[in-house]
C-alpha atoms as a PDB file:
ATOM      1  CA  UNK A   1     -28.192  26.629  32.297  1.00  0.00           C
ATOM      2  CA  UNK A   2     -27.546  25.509  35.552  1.00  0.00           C
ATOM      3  CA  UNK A   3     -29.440  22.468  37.197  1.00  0.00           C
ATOM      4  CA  UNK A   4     -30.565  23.212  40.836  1.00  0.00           C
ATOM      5  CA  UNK A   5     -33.123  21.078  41.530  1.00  0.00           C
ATOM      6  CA  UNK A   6     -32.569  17.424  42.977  1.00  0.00           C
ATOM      7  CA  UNK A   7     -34.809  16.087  40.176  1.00  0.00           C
ATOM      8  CA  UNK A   8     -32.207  18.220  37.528  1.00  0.00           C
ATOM      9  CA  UNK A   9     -28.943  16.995  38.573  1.00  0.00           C
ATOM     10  CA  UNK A  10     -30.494  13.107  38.884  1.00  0.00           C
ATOM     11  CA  UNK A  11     -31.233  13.928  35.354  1.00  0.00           C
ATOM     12  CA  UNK A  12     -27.929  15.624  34.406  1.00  0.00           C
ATOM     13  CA  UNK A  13     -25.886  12.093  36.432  1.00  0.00           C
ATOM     14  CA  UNK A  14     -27.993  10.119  33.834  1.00  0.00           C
ATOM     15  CA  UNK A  15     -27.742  11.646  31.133  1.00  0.00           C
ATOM     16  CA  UNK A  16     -23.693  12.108  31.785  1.00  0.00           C
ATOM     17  CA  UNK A  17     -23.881   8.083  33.020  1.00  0.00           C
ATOM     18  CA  UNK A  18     -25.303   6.557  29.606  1.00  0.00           C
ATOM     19  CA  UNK A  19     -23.234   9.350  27.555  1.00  0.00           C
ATOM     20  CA  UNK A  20     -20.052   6.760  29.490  1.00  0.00           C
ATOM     21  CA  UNK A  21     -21.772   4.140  28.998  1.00  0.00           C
ATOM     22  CA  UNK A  22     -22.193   4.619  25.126  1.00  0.00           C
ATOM     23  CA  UNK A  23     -18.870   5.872  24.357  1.00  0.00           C
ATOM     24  CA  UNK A  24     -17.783   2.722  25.805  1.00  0.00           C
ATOM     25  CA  UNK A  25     -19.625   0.375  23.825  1.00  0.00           C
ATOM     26  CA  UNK A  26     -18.449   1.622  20.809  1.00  0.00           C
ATOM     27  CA  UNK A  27     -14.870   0.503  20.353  1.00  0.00           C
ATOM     28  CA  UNK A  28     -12.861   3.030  18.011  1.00  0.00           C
ATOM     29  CA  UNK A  29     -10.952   1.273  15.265  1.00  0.00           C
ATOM     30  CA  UNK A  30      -7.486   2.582  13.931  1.00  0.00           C
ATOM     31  CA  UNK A  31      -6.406   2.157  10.554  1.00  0.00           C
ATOM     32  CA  UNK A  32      -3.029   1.064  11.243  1.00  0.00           C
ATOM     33  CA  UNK A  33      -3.883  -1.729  13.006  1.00  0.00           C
ATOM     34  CA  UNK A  34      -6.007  -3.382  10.435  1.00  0.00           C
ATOM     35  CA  UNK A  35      -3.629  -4.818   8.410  1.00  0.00           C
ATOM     36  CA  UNK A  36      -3.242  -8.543   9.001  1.00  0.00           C
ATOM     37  CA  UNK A  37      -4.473 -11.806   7.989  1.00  0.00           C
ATOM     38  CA  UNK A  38      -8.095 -12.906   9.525  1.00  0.00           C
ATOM     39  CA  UNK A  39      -9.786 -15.836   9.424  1.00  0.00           C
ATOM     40  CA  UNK A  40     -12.656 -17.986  10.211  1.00  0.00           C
ATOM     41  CA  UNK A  41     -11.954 -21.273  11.583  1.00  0.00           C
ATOM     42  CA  UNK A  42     -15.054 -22.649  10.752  1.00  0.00           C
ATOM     43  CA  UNK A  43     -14.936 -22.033   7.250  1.00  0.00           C
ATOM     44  CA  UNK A  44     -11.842 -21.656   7.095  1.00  0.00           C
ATOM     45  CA  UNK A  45     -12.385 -18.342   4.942  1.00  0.00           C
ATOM     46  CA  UNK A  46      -9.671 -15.990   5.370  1.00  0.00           C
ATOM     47  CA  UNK A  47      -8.595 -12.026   4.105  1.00  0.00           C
ATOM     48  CA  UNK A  48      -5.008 -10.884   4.565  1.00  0.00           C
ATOM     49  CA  UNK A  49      -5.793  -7.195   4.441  1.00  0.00           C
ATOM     50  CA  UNK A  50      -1.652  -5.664   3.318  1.00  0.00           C
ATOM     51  CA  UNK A  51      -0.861  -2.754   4.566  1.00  0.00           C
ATOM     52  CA  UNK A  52       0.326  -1.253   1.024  1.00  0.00           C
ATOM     53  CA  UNK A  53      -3.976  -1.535   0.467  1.00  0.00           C
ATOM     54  CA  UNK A  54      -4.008  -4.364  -1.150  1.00  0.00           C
ATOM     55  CA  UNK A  55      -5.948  -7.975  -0.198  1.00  0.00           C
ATOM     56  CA  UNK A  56      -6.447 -11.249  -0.621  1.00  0.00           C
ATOM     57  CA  UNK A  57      -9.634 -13.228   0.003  1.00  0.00           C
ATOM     58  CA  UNK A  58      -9.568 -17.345   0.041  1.00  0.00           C
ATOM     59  CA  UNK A  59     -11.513 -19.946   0.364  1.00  0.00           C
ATOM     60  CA  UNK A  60     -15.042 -17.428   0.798  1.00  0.00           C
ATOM     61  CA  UNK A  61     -18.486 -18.736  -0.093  1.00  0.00           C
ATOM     62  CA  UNK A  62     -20.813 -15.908  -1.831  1.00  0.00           C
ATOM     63  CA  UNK A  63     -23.766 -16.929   1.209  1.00  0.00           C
ATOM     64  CA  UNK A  64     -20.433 -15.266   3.264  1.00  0.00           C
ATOM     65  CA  UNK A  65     -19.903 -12.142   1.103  1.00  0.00           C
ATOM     66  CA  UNK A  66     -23.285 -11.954  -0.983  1.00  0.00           C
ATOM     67  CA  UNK A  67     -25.594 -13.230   1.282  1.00  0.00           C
ATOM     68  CA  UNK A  68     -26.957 -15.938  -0.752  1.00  0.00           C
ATOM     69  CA  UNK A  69     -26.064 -19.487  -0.783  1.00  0.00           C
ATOM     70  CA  UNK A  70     -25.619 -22.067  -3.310  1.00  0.00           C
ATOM     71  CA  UNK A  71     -21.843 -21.320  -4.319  1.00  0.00           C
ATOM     72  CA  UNK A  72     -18.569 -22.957  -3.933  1.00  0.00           C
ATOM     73  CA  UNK A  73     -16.153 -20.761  -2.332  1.00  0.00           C
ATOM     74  CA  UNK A  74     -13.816 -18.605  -4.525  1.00  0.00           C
ATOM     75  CA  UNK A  75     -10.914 -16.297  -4.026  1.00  0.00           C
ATOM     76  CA  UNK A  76     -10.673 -13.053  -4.539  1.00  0.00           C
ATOM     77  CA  UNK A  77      -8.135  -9.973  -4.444  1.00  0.00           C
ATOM     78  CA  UNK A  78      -8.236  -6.064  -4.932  1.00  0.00           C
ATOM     79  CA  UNK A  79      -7.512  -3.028  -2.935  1.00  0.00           C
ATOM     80  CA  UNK A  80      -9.124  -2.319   0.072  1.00  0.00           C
ATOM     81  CA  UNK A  81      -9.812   1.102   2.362  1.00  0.00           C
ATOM     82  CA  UNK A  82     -11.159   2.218   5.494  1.00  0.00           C
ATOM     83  CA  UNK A  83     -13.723   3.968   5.679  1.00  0.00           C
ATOM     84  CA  UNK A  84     -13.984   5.345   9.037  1.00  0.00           C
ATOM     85  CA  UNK A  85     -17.637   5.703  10.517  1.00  0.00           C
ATOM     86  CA  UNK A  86     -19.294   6.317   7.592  1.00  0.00           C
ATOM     87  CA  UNK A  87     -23.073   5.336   7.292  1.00  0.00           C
ATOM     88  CA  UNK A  88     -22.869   5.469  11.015  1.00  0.00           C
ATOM     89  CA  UNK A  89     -20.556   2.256  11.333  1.00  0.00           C
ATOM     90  CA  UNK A  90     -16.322   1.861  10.846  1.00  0.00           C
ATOM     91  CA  UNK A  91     -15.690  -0.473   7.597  1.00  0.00           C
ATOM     92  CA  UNK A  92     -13.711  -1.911   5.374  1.00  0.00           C
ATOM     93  CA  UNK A  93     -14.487  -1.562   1.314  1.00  0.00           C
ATOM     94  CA  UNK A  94     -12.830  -4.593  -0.486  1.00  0.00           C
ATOM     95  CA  UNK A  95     -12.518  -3.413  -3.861  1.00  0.00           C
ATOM     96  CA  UNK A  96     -12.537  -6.479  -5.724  1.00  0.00           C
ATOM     97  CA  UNK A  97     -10.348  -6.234  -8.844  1.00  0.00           C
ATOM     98  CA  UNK A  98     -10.369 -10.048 -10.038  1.00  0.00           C
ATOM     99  CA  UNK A  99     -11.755 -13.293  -9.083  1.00  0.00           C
ATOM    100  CA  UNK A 100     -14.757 -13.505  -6.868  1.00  0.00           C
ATOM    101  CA  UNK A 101     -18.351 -14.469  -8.874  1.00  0.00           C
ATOM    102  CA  UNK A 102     -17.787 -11.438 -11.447  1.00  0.00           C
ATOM    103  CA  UNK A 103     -20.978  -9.793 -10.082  1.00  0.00           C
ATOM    104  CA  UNK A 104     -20.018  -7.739  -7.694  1.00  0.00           C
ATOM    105  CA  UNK A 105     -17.387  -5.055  -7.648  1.00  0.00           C
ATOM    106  CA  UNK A 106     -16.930  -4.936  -3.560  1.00  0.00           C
ATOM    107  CA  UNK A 107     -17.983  -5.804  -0.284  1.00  0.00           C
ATOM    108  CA  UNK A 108     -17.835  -4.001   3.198  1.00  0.00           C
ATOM    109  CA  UNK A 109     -16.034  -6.058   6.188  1.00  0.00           C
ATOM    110  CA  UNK A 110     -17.913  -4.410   9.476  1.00  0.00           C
ATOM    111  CA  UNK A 111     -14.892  -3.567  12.094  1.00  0.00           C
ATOM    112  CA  UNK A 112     -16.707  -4.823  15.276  1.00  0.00           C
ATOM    113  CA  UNK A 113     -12.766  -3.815  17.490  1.00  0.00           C
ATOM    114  CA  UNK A 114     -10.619  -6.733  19.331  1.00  0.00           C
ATOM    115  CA  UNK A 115      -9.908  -8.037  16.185  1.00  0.00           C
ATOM    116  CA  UNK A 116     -12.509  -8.808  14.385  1.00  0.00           C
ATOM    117  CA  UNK A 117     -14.403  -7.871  11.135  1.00  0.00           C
ATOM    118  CA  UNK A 118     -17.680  -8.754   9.976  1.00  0.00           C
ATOM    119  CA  UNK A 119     -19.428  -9.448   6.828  1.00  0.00           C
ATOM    120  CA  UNK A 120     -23.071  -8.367   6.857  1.00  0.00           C
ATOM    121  CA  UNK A 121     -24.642  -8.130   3.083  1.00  0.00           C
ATOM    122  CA  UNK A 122     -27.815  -7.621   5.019  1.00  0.00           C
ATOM    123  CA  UNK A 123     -27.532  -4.461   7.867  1.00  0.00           C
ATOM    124  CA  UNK A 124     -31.409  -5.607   9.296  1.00  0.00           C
ATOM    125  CA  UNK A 125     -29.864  -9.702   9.586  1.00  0.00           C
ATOM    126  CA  UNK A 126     -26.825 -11.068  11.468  1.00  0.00           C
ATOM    127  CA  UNK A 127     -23.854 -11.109  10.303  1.00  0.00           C
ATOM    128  CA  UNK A 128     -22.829 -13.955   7.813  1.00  0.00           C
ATOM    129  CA  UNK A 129     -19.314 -14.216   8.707  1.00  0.00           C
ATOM    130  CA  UNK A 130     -16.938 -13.194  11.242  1.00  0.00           C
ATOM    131  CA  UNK A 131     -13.559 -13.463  11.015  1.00  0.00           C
ATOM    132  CA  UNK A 132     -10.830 -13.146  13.787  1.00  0.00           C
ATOM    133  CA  UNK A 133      -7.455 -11.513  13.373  1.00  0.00           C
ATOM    134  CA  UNK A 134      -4.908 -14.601  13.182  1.00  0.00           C
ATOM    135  CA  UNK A 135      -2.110 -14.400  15.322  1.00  0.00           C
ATOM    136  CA  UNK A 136       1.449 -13.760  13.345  1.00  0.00           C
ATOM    137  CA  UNK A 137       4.326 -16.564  14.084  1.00  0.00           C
END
C-alpha cells in the first residue's frame, strides 16, 4: 500500500521516527562481552561472571538477590548463561551450585548494556542492585 495523502506519509515519518527511536533505546547485549568481574561500590557486592560459564558471587545480601532483607551477605558460586531476550528482556541465569541461603537454586542478573547488570527479584519494583563492570588492571 502506498501512502499518498499528506496526512499518510506524516503518519508513515512517525511511525518510521519512534520505530528509530525504540530500536535505540534498547541496547543489544553480546555474550562475549559479559564475562568480567562487576561490582557495586556501595555494597561492595560483586560477581566475576568467567568466561568458561562459571561465577562467583561475594559479599551479596539476600534483600540484593531475594528481595527480602534481614540477612548477612553470603557468597555464592555456580554456572551461569545468557539467556538472550527471553521473557522480553536479555539476562543472565546464575545457577547457584553452593553457598548462597540454600533456598534458592538461581537468580537472573538484568543486562541493562554499558556495563551493567541488574538484580530485580521483583519485575513490577526497582531494581535492588546494580552492579557496574569493574575495570581490569
Amino acid at each position: 500500500m502506498i501512502l499518498k495523502t499528506t496526512g499518510g506519509r506524516w503518519l508513515g515519518a512517525v511511525l518510521a521516527a519512534s520505530a528509530a527511536l525504540t530500536t535505540g533505546c534498547t541496547e543489544s547485549v553480546d555474550a562475549g562481552e559479559l564475562p568480567g568481574v562487576y561490582r557495586n561500590s556501595e555494597t561492595g557486592g560483586e560477581i566475576e561472571l568467567g568466561s568458561d560459564g562459571t561465577f562467583t558471587a561475594t559479599g551479596i545480601s539476600a534483600d540484593e538477590y531475594l528481595g527480602r532483607g534481614g540477612a548477612d551477605p553470603v557468597d555464592f558460586s555456580g554456572r551461569w548463561e545468557f539467556l538472550g531476550d527471553q521473557a522480553g528482556s536479555d539476562f543472565v541465569y546464575l545457577a547457584i551450585e553452593s553457598g548462597g541461603t540454600g533456598t534458592i537454586g538461581g537468580v537472573q542478573l538484568y543486562t541493562r548494556g554499558g556495563g551493567k547488570v541488574e538484580f530485580n527479584p521483583d519485575p513490577d519494583g526497582p531494581p535492588s542492585l546494580t552492579l557496574t563492570e569493574a575495570d581490569t588492571p
